[in-house]
Protein backbone atom coordinates (compact mmCIF):
# COMPACT_ATOMS: atom_id res chain seq x y z
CA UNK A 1 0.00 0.00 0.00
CA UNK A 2 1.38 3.42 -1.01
CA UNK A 3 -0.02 6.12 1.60
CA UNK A 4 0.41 9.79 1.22
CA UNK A 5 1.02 11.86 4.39
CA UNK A 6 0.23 15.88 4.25
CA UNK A 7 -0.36 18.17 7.39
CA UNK A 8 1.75 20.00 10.43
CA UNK A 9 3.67 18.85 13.11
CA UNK A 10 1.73 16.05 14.10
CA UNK A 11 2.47 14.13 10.89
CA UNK A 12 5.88 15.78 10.18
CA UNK A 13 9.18 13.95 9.95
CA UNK A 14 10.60 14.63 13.06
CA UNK A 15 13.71 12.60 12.91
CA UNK A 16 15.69 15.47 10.51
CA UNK A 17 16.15 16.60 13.73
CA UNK A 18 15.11 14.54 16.82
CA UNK A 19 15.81 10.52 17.18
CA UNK A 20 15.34 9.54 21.21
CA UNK A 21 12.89 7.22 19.46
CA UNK A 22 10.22 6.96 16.44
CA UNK A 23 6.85 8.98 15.69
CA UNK A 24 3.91 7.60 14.19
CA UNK A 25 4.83 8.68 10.52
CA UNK A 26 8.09 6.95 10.83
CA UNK A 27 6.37 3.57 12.36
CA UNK A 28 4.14 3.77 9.49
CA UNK A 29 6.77 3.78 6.78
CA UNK A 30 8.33 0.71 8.20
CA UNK A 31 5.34 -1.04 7.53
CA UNK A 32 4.13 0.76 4.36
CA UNK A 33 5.41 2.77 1.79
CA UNK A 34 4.92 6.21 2.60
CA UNK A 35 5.59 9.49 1.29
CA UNK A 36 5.84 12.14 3.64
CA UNK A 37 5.02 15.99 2.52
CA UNK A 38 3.98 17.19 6.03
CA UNK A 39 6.05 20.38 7.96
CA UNK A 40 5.91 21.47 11.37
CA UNK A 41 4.63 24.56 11.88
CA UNK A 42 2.47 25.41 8.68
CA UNK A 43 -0.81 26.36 8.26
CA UNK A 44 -4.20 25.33 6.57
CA UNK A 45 -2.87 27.25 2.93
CA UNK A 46 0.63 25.65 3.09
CA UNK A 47 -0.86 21.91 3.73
CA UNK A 48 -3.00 22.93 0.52
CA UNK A 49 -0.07 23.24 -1.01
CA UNK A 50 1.85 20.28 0.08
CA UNK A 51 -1.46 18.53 -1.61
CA UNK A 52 -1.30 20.37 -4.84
CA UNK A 53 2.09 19.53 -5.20
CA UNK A 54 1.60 15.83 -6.01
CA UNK A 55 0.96 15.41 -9.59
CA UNK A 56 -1.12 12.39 -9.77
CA UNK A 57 -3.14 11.29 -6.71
CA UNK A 58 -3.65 8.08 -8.00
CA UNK A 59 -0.68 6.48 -7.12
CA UNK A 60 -1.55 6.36 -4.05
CA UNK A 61 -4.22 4.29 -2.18
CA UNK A 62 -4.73 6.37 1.05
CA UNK A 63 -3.64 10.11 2.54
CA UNK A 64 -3.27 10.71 6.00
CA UNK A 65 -4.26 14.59 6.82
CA UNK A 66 -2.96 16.35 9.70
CA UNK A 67 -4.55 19.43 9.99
CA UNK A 68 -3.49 22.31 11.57
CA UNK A 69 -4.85 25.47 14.07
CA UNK A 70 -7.15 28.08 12.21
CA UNK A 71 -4.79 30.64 13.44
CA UNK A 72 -1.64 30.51 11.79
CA UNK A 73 -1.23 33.32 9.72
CA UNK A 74 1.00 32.34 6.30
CA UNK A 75 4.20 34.14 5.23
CA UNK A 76 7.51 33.71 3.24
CA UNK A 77 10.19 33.71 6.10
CA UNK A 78 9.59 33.22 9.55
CA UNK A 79 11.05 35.86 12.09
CA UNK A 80 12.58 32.96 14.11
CA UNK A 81 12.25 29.06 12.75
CA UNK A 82 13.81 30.00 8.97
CA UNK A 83 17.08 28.37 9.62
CA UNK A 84 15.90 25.59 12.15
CA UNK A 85 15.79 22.29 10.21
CA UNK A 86 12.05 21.08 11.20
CA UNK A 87 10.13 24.30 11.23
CA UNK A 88 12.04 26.30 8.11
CA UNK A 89 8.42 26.30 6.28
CA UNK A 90 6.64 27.10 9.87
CA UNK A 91 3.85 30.29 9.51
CA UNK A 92 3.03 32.78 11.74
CA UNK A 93 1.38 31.83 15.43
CA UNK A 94 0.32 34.65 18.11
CA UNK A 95 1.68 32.40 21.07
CA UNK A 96 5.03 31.45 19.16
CA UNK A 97 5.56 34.95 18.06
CA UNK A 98 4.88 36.62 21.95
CA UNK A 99 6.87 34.42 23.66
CA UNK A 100 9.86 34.80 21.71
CA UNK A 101 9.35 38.34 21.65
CA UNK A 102 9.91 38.09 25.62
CA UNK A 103 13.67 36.87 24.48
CA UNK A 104 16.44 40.06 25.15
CA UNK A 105 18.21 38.21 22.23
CA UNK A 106 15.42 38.58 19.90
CA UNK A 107 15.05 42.60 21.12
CA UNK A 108 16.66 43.55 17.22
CA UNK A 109 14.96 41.60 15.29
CA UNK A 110 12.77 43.86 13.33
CA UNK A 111 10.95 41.06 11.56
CA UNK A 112 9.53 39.31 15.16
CA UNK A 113 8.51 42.97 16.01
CA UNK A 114 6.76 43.70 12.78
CA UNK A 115 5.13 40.21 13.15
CA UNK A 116 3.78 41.25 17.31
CA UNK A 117 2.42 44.26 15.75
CA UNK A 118 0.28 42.49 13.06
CA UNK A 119 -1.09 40.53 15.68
CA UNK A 120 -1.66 43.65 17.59
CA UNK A 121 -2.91 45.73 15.04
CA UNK A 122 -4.36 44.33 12.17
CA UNK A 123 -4.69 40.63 12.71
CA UNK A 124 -8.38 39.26 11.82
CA UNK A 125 -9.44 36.14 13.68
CA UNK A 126 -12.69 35.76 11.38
CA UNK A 127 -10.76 35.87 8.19
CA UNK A 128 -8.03 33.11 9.25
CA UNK A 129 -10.45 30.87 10.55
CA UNK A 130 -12.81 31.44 7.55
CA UNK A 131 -9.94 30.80 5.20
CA UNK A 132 -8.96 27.91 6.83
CA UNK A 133 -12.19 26.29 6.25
CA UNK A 134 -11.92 26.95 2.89
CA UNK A 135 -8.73 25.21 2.00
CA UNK A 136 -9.48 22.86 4.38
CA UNK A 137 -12.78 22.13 2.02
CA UNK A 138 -10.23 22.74 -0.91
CA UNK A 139 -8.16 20.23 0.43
CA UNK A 140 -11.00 17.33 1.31
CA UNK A 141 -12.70 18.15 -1.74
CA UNK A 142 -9.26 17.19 -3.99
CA UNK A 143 -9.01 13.75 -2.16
CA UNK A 144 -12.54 12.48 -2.58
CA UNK A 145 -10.85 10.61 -5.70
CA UNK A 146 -9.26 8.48 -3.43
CA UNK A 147 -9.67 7.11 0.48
CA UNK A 148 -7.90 9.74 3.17
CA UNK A 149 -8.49 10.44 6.73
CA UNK A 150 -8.53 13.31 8.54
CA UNK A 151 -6.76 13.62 11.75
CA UNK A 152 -6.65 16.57 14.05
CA UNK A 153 -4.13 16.98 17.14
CA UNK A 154 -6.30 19.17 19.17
CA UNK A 155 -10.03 18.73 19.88
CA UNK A 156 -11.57 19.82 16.82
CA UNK A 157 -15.98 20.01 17.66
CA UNK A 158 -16.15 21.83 14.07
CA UNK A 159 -14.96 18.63 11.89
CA UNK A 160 -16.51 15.99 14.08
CA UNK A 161 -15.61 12.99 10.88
CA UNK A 162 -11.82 13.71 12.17
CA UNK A 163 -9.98 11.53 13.90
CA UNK A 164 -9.00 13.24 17.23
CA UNK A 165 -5.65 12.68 19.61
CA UNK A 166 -6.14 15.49 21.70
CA UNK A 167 -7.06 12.87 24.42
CA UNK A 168 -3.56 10.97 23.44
CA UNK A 169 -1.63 14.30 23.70
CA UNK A 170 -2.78 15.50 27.19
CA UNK A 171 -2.52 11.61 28.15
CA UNK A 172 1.21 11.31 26.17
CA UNK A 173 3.20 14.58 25.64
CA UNK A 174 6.92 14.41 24.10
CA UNK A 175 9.04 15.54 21.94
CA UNK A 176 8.65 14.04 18.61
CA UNK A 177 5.25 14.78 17.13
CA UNK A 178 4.64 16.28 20.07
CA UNK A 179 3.70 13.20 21.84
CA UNK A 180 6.06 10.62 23.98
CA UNK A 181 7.12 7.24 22.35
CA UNK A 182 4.01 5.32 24.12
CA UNK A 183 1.68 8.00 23.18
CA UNK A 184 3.37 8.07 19.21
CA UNK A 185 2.67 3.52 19.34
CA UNK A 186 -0.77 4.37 20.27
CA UNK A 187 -1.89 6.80 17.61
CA UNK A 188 0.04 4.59 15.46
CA UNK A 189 -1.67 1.28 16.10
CA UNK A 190 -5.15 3.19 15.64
CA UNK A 191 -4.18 4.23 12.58
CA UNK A 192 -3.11 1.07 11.55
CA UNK A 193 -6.98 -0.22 12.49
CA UNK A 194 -8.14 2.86 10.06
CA UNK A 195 -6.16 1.79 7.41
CA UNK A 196 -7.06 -2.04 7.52
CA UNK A 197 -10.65 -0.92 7.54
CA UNK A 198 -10.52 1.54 4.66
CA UNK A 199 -8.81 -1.86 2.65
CA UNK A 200 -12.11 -3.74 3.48
C-alpha cells in the first residue's frame, strides 16, 4: 500500500532533527510505503499546497491529513524558525511569536517585532479561521478521488468525521510529534486499524 502523508507537526518527519525514538509517521513507513510531505509549523494554505504539489493522486491508495490550528497566519520567512531544520516552512502563530518576543536576544529583530504588531494591530481572527475552512474544504474536496483520513491533534468540535488525539496528547506529551514514544505507538496502532478498515 502506497499512503500519502500531508499536514503539520503532528504528521511531520521529526527525525531530521530529533531521534530519542520513532513517531507515528516513521512507524508507518516501516510497515508501508509512505511518502511524507507534512512540515511542522504550517498552516491550513501551506498543507493545501503540500497537496497540490503531487501530480497524480492516483498512485496512491490512502492520505493521512494532519490538519493544523485556524490561526496561523501564512508568510515567506519566519522571524525565528527559517534556519531551524524542522520548522524552516513554519507560519506565523500569536503564542510562538509573543513568547519569543519576551527573548532580550530577539530585542533587534525587526521582523519578530513587525510580526507582534500584526497581531496587535491588524490581525483578523474571522478571516483566518474562515480561510482555513476553505482550503481545508479545498483540500478534502481534492481527495474524494481516493480514500484519506482526517486527523486533528487538538479537539476539533467543528470537523466531528476527524480523527481526534487530543485525548492521546494531554494523556502522552513528548518531543517528537509532540507526543512521547508510548503515546506516538498508540496513535500509530489506531491508525493502523483505520487503514485495515478503509482496505475492506
Amino acid at each position: 500500500m502506497k499512503i500519502l502523508i500531508i499536514g503539520d507537526s503532528f504528521a511531520a518527519d521529526w527525525s531530521i532533527k530529533y531521534n530519542q525514538y520513532k513517531g507515528w509517521p516513521n512507524l508507518l513507513a516501516e510497515k508501508y510505503d509512505v511518502t511524507n510531505l507534512a512540515q511542522a509549523g504550517v498552516s491550513e494554505y501551506k498543507i493545501y499546497k503540500q497537496l497540490q504539489s503531487v501530480k497524480w493522486l492516483g498512485e496512491y491508495n490512502l492520505t493521512i491529513v494532519s490538519h493544523t490550528s485556524p490561526y496561523r497566519v501564512p508568510c515567506r520567512t519566519h522571524p525565528i524558525h527559517s534556519s531551524d531544520a524542522l520548522h524552516y516552512n513554519a507560519d506565523l502563530m500569536l503564542n510562538d511569536i509573543t513568547y519569543h518576543s519576551k527573548n532580550i536576544k530577539n530585542f533587534f529583530n525587526k521582523s519578530l517585532r513587525a510580526a507582534k504588531l500584526f497581531f496587535k494591530y491588524h490581525y483578523d481572527i474571522d478571516f483566518y479561521t474562515t480561510t482555513h475552512s476553505l482550503y481545508r474544504k479545498a483540500i478534502e474536496d481534492r481527495l474524494k478521488i481516493i480514500k484519506f483520513i482526517s486527523i486533528n491533534l487538538f479537539s476539533d468540535t467543528i470537523y466531528p468525521s476527524t480523527l481526534d488525539f487530543y485525548d492521546i496528547y494531554k494523556a502522552y506529551p513528548g518531543t517528537i510529534n509532540h507526543l512521547s514514544k508510548e503515546g506516538n505507538e498508540i496513535v500509530f496502532n489506531q491508525l493502523i486499524k483505520k487503514i485495515i478498515a478503509s482496505e475492506e
